[in-house]
C-alpha atoms as a PDB file:
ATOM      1  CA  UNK A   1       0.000   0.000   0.000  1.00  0.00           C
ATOM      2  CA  UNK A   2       1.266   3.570  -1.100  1.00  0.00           C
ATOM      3  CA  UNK A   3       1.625   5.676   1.999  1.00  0.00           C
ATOM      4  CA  UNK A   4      -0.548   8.839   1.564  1.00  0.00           C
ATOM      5  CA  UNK A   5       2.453  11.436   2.189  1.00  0.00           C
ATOM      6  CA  UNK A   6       4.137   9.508  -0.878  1.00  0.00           C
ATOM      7  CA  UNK A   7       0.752   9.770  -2.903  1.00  0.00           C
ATOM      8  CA  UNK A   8       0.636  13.807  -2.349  1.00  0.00           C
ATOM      9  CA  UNK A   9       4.394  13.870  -3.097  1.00  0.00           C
ATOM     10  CA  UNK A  10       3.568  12.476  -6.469  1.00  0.00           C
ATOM     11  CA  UNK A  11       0.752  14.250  -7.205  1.00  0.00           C
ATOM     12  CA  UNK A  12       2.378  17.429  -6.689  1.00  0.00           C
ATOM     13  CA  UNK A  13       5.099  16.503  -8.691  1.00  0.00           C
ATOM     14  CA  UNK A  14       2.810  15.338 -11.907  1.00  0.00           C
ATOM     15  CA  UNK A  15       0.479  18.159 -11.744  1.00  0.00           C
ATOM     16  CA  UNK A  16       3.859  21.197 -11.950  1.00  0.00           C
ATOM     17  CA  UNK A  17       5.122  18.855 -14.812  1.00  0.00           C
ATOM     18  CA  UNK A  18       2.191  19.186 -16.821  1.00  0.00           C
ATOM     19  CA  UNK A  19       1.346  22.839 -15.187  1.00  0.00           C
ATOM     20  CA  UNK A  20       4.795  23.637 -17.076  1.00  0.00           C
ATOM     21  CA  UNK A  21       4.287  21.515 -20.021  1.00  0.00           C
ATOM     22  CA  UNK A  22       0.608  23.604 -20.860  1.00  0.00           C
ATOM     23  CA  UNK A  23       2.779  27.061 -20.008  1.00  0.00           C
ATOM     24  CA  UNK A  24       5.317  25.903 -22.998  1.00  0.00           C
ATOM     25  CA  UNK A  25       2.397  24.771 -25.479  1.00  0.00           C
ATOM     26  CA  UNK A  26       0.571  27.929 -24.339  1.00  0.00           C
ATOM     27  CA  UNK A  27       3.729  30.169 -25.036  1.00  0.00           C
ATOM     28  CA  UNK A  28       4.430  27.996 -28.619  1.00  0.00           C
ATOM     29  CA  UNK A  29       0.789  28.007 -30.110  1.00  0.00           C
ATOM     30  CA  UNK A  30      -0.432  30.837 -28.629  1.00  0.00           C
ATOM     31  CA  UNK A  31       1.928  33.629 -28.083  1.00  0.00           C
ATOM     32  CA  UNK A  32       4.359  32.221 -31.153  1.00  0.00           C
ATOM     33  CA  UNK A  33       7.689  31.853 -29.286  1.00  0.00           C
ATOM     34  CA  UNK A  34       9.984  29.472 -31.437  1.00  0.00           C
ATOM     35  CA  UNK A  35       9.859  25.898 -29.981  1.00  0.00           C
ATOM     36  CA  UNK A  36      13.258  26.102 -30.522  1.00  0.00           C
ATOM     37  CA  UNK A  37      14.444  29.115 -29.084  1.00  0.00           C
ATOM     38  CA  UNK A  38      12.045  27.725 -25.815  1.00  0.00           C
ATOM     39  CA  UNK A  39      13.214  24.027 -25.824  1.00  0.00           C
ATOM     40  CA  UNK A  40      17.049  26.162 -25.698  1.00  0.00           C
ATOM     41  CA  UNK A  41      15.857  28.053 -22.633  1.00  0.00           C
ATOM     42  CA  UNK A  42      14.324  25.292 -20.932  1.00  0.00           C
ATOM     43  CA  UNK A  43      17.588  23.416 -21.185  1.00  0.00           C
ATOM     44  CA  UNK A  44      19.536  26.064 -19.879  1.00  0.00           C
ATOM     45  CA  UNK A  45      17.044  26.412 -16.868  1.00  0.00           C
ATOM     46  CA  UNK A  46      17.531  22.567 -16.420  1.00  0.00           C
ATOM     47  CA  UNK A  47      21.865  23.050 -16.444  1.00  0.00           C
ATOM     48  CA  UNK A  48      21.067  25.387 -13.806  1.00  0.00           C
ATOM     49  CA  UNK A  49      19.454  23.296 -11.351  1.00  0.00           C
ATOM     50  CA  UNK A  50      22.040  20.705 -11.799  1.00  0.00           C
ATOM     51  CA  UNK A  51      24.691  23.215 -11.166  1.00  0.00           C
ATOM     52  CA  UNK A  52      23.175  24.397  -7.889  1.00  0.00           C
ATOM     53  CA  UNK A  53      22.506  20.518  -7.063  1.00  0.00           C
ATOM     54  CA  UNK A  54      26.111  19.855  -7.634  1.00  0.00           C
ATOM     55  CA  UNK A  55      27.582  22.851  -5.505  1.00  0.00           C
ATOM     56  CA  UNK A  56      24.829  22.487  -2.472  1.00  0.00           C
ATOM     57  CA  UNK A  57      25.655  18.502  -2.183  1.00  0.00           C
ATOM     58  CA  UNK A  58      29.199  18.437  -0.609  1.00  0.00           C
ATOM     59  CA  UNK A  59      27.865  22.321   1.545  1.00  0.00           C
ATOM     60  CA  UNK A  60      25.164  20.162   3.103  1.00  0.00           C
ATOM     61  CA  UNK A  61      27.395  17.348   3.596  1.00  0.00           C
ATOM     62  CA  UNK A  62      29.716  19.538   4.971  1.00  0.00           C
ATOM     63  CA  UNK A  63      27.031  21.365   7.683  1.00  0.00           C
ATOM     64  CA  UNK A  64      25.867  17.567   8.463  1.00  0.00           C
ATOM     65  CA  UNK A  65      29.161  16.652   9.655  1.00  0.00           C
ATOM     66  CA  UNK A  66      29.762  19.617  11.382  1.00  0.00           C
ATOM     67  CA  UNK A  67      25.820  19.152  13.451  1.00  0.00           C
ATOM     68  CA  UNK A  68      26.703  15.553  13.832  1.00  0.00           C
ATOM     69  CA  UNK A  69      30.040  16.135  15.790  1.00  0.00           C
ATOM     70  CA  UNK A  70      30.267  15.919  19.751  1.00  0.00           C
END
């Protein structure tokens, strides 16, 4: 059985994906952007999370091991 905490977690998460894909079709069909030029933009956005991921991983490891010591 599927704990509910898990069940909101995923519903959250499904529900900004497609919140984000309908912004992109909406900005494409309606507005006229070039899928291109928004598919480039949305990549960049992505390199950017990844680049924060990578620099907060070892500063939260660090503050962890710093809390954890006596």
């Amino acid at each position: 059985m599927l704990n509910r905490r898990y069940i909101k977690a995923l519903r959250t998460a499904t529900l900004g994906v497609l919140a984000t894909l309908a912004l992109i079709w909406g900005a494409v069909d309606i507005v006229g952007v070039s899928a291109e030029a928004l598919w480039d933009y949305v990549w960049l956005s992505i390199q950017g999370v990844l680049l924060l991921i990578v620099v907060a991983a070892p500063v939260a490891a660090l503050l962890r091991f710093i809390r954890r010591r006596p």
